[in-house]
Protein backbone atom coordinates (compact mmCIF):
# COMPACT_ATOMS: atom_id res chain seq x y z
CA UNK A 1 -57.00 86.68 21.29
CA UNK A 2 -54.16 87.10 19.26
CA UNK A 3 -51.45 87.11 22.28
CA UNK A 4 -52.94 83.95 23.18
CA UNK A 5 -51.95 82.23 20.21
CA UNK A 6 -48.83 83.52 20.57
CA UNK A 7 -48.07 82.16 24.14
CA UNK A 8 -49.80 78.78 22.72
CA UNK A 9 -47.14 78.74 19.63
CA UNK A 10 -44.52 79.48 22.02
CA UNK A 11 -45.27 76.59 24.76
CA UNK A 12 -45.56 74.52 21.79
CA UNK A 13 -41.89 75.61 21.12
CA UNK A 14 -40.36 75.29 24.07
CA UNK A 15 -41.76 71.55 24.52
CA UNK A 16 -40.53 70.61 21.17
CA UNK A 17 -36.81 72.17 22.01
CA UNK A 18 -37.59 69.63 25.70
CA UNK A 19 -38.48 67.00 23.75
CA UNK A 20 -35.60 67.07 21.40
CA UNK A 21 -33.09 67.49 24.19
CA UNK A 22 -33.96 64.56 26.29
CA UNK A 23 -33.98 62.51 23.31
CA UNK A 24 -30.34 64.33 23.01
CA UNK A 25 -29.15 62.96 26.39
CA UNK A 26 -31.08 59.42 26.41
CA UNK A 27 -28.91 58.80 22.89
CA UNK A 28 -25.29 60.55 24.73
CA UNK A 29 -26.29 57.84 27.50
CA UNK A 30 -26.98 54.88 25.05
CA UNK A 31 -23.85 55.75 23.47
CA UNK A 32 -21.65 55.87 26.36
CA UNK A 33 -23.17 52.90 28.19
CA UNK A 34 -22.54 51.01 24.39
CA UNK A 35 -18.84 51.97 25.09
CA UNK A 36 -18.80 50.64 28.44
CA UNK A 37 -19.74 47.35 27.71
CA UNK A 38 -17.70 46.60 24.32
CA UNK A 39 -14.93 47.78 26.52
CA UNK A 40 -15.86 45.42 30.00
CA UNK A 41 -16.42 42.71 27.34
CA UNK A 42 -12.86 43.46 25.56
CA UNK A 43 -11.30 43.38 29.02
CA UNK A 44 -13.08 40.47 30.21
CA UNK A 45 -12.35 38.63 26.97
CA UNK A 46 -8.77 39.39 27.44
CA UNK A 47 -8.86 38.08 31.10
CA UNK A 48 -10.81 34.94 29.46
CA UNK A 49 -7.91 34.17 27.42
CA UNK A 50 -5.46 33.66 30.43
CA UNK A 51 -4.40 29.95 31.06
CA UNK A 52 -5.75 28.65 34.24
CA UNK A 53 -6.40 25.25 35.24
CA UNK A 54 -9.63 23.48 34.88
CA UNK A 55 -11.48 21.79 37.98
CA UNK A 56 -8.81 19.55 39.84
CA UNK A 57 -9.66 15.83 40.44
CA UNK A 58 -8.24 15.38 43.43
CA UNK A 59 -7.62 18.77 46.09
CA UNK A 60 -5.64 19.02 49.10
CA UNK A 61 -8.59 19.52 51.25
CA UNK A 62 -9.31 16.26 51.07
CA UNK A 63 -8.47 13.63 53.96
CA UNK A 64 -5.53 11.78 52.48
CA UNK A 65 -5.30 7.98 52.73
CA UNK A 66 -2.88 7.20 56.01
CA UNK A 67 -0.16 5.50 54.67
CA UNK A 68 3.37 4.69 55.74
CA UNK A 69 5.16 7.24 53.59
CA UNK A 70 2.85 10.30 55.46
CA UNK A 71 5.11 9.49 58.40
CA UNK A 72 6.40 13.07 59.98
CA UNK A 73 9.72 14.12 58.06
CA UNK A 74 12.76 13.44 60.05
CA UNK A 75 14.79 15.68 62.14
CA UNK A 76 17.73 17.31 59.78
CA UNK A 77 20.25 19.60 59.59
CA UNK A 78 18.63 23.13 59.10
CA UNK A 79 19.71 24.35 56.06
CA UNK A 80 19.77 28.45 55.25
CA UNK A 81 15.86 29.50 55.00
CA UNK A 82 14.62 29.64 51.68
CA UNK A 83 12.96 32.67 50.73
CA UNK A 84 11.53 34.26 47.65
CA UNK A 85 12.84 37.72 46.12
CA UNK A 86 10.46 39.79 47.85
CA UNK A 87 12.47 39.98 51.99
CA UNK A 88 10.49 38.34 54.46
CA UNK A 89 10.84 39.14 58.11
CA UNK A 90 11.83 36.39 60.14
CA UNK A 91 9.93 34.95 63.02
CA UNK A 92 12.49 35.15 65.55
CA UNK A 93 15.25 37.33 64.68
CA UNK A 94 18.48 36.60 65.66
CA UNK A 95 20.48 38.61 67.06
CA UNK A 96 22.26 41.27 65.54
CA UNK A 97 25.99 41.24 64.50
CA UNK A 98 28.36 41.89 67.61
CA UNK A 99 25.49 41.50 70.05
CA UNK A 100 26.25 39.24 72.63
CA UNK A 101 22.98 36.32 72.47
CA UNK A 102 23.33 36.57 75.83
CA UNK A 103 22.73 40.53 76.31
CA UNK A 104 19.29 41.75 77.52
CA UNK A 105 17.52 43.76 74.98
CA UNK A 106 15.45 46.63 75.87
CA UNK A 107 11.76 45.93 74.71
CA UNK A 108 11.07 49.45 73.67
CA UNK A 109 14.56 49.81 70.94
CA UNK A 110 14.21 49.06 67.60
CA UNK A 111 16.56 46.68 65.72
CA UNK A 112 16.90 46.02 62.10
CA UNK A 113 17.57 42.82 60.75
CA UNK A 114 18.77 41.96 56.88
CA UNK A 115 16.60 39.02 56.19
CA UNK A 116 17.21 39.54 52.18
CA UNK A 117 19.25 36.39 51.95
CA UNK A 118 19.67 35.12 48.32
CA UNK A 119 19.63 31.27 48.61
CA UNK A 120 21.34 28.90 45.95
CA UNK A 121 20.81 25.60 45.12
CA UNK A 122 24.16 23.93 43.77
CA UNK A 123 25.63 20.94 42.72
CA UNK A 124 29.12 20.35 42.21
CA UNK A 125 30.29 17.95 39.17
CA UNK A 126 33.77 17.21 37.50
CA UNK A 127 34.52 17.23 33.93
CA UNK A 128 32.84 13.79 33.53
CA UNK A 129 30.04 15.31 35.09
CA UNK A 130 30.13 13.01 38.50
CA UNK A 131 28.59 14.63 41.28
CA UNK A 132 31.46 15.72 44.08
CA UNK A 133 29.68 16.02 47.78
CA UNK A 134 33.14 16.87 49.45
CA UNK A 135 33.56 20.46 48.80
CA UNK A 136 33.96 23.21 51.87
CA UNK A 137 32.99 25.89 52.87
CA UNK A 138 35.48 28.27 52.08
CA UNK A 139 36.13 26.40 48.59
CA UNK A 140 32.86 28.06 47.34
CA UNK A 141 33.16 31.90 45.86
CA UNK A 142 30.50 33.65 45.07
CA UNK A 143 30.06 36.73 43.14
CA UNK A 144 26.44 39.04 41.99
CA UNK A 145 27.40 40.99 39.07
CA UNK A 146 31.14 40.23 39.59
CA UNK A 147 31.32 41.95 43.15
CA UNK A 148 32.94 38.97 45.87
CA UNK A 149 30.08 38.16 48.35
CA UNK A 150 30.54 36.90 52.15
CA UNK A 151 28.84 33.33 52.36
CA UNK A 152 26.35 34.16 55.48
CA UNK A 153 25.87 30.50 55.39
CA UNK A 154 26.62 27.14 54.08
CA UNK A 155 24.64 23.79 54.32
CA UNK A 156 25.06 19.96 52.43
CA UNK A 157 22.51 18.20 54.09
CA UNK A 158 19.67 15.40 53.10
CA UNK A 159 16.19 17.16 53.08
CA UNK A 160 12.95 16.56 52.09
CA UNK A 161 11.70 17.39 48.64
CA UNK A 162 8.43 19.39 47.55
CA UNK A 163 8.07 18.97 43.79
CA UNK A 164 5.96 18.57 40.77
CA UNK A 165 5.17 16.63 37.96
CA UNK A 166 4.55 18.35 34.99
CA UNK A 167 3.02 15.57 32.34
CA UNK A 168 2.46 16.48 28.53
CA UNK A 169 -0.77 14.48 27.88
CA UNK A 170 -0.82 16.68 24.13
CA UNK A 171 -1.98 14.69 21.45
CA UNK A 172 2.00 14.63 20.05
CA UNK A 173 2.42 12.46 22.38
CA UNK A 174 -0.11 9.55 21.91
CA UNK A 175 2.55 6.78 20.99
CA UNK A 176 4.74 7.70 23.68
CA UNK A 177 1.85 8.09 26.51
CA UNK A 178 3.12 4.89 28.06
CA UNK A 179 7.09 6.03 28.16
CA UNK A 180 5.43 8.78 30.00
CA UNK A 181 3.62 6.92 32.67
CA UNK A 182 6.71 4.64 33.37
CA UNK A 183 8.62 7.64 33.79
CA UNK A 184 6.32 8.96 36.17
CA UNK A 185 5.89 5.84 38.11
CA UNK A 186 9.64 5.38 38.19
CA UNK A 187 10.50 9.03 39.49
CA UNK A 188 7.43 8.62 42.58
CA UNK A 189 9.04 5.48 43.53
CA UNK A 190 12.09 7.67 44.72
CA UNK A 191 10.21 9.31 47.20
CA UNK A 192 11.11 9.17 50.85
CA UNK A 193 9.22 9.48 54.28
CA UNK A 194 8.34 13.17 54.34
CA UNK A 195 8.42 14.06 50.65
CA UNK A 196 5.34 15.47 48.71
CA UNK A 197 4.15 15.70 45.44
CA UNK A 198 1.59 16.55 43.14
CA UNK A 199 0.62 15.76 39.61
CA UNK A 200 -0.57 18.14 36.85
CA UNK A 201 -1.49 17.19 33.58
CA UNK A 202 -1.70 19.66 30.40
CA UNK A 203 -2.99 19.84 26.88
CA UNK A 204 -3.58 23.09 25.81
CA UNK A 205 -3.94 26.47 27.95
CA UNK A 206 -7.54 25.85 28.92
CA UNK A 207 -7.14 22.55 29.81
CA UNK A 208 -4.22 22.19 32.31
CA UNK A 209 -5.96 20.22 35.65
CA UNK A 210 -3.87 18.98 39.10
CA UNK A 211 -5.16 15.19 38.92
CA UNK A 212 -3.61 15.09 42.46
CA UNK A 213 -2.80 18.04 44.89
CA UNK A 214 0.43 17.82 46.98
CA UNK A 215 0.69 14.28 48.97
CA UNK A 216 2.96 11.95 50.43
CA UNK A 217 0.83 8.68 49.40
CA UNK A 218 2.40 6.67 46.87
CA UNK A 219 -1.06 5.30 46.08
CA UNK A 220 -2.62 8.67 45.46
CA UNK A 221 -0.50 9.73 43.06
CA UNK A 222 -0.25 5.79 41.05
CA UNK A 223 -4.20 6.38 41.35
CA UNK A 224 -4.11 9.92 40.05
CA UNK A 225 -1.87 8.67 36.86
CA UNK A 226 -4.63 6.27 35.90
CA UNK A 227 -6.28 9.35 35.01
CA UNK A 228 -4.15 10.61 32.41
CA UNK A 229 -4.94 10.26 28.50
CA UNK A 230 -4.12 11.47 25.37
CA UNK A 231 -6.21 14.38 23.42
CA UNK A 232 -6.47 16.56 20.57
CA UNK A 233 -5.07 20.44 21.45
CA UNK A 234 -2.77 23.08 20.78
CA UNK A 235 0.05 21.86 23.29
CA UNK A 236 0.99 24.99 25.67
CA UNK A 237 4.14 23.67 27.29
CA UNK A 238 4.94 27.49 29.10
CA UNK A 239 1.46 28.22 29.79
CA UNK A 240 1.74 24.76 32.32
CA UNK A 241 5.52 25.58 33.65
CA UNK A 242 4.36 29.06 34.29
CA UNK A 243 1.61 27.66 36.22
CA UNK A 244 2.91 24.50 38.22
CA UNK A 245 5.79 26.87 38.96
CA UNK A 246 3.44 29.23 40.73
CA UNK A 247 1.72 26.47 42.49
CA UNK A 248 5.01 24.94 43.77
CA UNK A 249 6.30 27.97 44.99
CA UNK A 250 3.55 29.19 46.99
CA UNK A 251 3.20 25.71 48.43
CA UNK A 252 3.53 26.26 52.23
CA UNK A 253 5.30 29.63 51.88
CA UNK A 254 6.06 31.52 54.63
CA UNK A 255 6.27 28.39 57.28
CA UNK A 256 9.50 28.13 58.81
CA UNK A 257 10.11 24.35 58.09
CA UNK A 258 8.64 24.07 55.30
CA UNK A 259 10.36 26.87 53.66
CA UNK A 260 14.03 24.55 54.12
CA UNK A 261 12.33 22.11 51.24
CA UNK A 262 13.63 22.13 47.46
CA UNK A 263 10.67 23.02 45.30
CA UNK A 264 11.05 21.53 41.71
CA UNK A 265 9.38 20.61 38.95
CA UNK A 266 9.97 17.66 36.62
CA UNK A 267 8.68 18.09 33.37
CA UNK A 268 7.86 15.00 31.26
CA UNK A 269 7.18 16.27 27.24
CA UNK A 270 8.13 16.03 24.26
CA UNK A 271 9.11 20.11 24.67
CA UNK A 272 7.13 20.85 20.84
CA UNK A 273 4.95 24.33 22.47
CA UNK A 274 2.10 25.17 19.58
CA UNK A 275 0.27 27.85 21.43
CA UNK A 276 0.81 28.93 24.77
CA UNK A 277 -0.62 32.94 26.60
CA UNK A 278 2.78 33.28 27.95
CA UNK A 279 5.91 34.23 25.93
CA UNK A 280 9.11 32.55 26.94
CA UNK A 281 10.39 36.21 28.01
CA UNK A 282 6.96 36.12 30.79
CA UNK A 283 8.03 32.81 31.80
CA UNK A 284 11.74 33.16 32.18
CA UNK A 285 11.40 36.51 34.46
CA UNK A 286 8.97 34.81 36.66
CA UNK A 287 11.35 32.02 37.09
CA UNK A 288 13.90 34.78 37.91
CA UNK A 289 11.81 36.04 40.81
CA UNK A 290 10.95 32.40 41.63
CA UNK A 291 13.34 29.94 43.08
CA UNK A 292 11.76 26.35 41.51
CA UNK A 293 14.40 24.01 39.73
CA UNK A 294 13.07 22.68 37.15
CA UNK A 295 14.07 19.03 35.51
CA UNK A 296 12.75 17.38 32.10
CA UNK A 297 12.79 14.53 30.70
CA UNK A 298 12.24 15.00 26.67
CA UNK A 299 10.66 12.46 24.21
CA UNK A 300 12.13 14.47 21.67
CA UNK A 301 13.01 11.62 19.41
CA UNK A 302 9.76 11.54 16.86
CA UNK A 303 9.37 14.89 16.68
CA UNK A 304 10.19 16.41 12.88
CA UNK A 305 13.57 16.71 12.49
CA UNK A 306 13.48 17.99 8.66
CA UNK A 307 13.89 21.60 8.47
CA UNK A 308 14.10 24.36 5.50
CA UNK A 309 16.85 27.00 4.96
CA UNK A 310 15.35 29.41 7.27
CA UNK A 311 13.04 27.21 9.37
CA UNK A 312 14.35 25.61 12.45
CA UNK A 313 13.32 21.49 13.00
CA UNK A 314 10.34 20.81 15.64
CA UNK A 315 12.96 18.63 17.69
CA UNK A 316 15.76 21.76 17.46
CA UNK A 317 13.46 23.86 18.96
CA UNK A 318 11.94 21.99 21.20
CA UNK A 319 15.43 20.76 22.64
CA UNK A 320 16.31 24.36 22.62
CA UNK A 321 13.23 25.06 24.94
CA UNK A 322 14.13 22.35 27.34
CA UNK A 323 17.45 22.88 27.72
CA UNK A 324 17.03 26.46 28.35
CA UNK A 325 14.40 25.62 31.42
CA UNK A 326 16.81 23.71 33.23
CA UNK A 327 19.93 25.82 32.56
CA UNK A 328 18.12 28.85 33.56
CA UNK A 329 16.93 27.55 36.55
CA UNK A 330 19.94 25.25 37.66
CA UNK A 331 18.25 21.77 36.90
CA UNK A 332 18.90 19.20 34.16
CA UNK A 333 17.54 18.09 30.61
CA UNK A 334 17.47 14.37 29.77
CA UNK A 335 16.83 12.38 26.97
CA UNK A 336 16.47 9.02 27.49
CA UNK A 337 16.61 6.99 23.88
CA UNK A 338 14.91 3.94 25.98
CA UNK A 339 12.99 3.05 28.84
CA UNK A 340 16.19 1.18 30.71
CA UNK A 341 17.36 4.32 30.78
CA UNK A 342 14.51 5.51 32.98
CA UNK A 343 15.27 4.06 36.62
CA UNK A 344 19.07 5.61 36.25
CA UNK A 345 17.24 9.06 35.70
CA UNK A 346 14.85 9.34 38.09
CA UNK A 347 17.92 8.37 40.68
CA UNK A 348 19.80 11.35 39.47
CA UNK A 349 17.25 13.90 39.56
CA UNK A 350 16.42 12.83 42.89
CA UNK A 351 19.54 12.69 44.13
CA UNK A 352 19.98 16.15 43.02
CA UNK A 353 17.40 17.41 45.35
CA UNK A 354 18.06 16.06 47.66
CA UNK A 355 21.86 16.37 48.34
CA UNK A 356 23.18 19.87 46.80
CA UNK A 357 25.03 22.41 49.10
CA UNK A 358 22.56 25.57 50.04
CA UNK A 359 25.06 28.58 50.10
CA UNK A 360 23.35 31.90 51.08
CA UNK A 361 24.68 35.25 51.06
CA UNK A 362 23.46 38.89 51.46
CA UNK A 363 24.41 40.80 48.50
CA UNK A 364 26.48 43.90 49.17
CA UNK A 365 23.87 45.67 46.08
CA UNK A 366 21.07 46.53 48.65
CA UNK A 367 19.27 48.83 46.35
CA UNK A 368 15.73 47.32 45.90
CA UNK A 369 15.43 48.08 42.01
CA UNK A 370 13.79 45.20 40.14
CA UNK A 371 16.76 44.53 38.26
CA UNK A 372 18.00 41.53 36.99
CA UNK A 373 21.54 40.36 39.01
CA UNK A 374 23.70 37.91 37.24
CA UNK A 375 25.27 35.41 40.22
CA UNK A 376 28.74 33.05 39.61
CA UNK A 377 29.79 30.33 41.97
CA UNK A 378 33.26 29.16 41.39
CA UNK A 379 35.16 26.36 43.01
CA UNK A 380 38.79 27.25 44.41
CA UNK A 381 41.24 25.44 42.84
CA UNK A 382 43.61 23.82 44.81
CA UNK A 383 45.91 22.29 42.30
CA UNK A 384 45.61 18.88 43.70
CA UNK A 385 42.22 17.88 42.50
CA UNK A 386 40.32 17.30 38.98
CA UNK A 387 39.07 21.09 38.27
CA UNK A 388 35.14 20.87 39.70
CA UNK A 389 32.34 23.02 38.35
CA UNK A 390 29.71 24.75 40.43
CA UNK A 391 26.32 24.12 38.81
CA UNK A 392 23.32 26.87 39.96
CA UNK A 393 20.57 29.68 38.49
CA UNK A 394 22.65 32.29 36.62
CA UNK A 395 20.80 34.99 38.56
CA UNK A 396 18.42 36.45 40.32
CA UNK A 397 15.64 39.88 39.70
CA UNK A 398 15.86 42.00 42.93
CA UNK A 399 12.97 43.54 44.88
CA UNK A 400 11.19 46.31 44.12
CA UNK A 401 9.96 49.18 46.05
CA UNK A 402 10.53 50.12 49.69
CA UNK A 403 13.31 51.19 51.55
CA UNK A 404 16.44 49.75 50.87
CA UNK A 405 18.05 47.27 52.92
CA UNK A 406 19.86 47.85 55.66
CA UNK A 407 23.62 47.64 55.38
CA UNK A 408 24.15 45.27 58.33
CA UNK A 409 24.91 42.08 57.50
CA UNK A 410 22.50 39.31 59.26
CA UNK A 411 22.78 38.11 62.43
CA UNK A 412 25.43 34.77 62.04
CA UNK A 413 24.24 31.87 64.29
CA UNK A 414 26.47 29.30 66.55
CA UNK A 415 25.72 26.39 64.50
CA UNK A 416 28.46 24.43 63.42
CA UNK A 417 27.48 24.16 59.99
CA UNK A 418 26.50 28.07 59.84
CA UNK A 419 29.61 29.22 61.13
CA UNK A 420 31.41 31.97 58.54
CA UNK A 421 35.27 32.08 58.33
């Protein structure tokens, strides 16, 4: 009798010692799932915060209207292919240096071709800043990090444009709204047969929308501006670069005509950025690794121009910002003071695009280490001429990762206009 007491006390132990261990784990488990989700809801919330543009009014999968500026781009010269940092393999390689094109090629060997051009954009002005279209060839030098570099080729041709307009529809902006719109209207009524465009407004960083995707159609886009309107936010100017620059560039990417276009953006603001996700040092590098010129046109005038000892103006700054996104990616800051100024703008922004040289080269650095590389064109002078000033980005951030490239340079072609001294 007694021993069975015992073994009953004891059972009665060992469940209570159970007991209080599962409760053990099922709290361990509460605990550590309690962690997971505060720390899926901190990540999520930080992903949340991210700019990104609301539901666009108008995409590209719709069926534009036909009209008689969607006519097929004309035939041009073929300027040196555009491409972004990251190499991209061409889709018919040419054929490699000191190989005669007309040579049969066994199938089976395997030839490497450098196709990690660096393309620049650049326009050529005198002292009074008049655009010179007369300059040659082997009047250009360019240098990456003050090393010479061959030109691997060379190309001042008429092309179409593929480009953006950036609007500020900020609240700051409410009594200039309508020096906004005319500006817009007056910079789409440039376009040519074959150009395209789309039109992005922004407020703040959660409410940046594409009121028109990329088009050709006048109308569209005049339809698309009816659209835009004033509101109450906290203006994120580099949130909406950073984004219409990464719609831009990836427009049509990778296709072999489309890849000759300029890609721009023309920003229309008064430049005054309250509270953007990006940091100008995010925004800059990605316009490093980007090629997209970008142009503005600042209503700078009513912003506060008052400042304390320390404290900067609202207009200083904001001029600062503007100038410094068209410098650092070889475009151009205006200011109009009126809206005859407008027409005489829009002209020269255009004309821009449309008619600077395209010098590639293949830099001699072929080490593919994400570094920044600081690029110079210079125009020989000859003595005999005003001194002219080559106008482009101030640099470029290399690849990274992979194999370096290969030391060959590319393949030249028999064109005319691509032929190298």
């Amino acid at each position: 009798m007694t021993h069975r007491k015992v073994d009953l006390k004891s059972r009665r132990s060992n469940r209570s010692a159970s007991l209080l261990l599962s409760l053990g784990i099922i709290a361990a488990l509460a605990i550590l799932s309690f962690a997971d989700s505060t720390t899926t809801h901190a990540q999520r919330t930080a992903a949340d915060s991210r700019p990104r543009r609301v539901n666009n009014v108008q995409q590209q999968t719709q069926q534009p209207r036909p009209t008689p500026a969607q006519t097929p781009a004309p035939q041009l010269q073929t300027p040196a292919p555009r491409q972004s940092p990251t190499p991209a393999a061409s889709p018919s390689a040419s054929p490699a240096e000191g190989q005669d094109p007309g040579q049969e090629v066994d199938p089976d060997e395997i030839v490497k071709v450098d196709t990690s051009l660096v393309n620049l954009n650049v326009r050529v002005i005198d002292r009074a800043n008049r655009p010179i279209n007369d300059v040659k060839q082997d009047e250009f030098k360019v240098f990456e990090d003050g090393v010479p570099q061959q030109i691997f080729s060379f190309t001042r041709a008429e092309v179409p444009i593929s480009y953006g307009l950036v609007v500020d529809n900020s609240g700051s902006m409410k009594t200039q709204l309508e020096k906004v719109i005319d500006a817009t209207r007056t910079i789409i009524e440039q376009n040519k047969p074959g150009d395209e465009t789309f039109l992005q407004r922004f407020v703040s960083s959660d409410e940046i929308s594409i009121l028109q995707d990329f088009t050709a159609s006048k109308d569209d886009l005049f339809d698309a501006m009816d659209k835009m309107h004033t509101e109450g936010g906290q203006t994120a100017v580099l949130d909406a670069v950073y984004l219409a620059a990464e719609h831009v560039g990836k427009h049509k990417k990778g296709d072999p005509l489309s890849d000759k276009r300029r890609r721009a953006l023309i920003l229309v603001t008064d430049g005054e950025d309250r509270s953007s996700y990006y940091k100008q040092a995010e925004l800059f590098e990605f316009l490093r690794e980007n090629d997209v010129q970008i142009y503005v046109i600042g209503f700078v005038n009513e912003l506060d121009t008052e400042s304390g000892f320390i404290r900067k103006s609202s207009k200083d700054k904001a001029v600062n910002l503007l100038n410094k996104l068209a410098t650092e990616t070889g475009g151009r800051a205006f200011y109009p003071n009126s809206l005859s100024e407008l027409p005489s703008i829009a002209d020269e922004i255009t004309r821009d695009l449309r008619t600077q040289y395209v010098v590639s080269y293949s830099p001699t650095n072929k080490r593919r280490d994400g570094t920044f590389r600081k690029v110079n064109v210079r125009i020989e002078d000859t003595g005999k001429r005003d001194k002219r000033i080559a106008i482009t980005r101030p640099g470029y951030t290399a690849p990274r990762g992979g194999d370096n490239a290969p030391t060959a340079a590319p393949a030249r072609t028999s064109s005319t206009s691509n032929k190298q001294p």
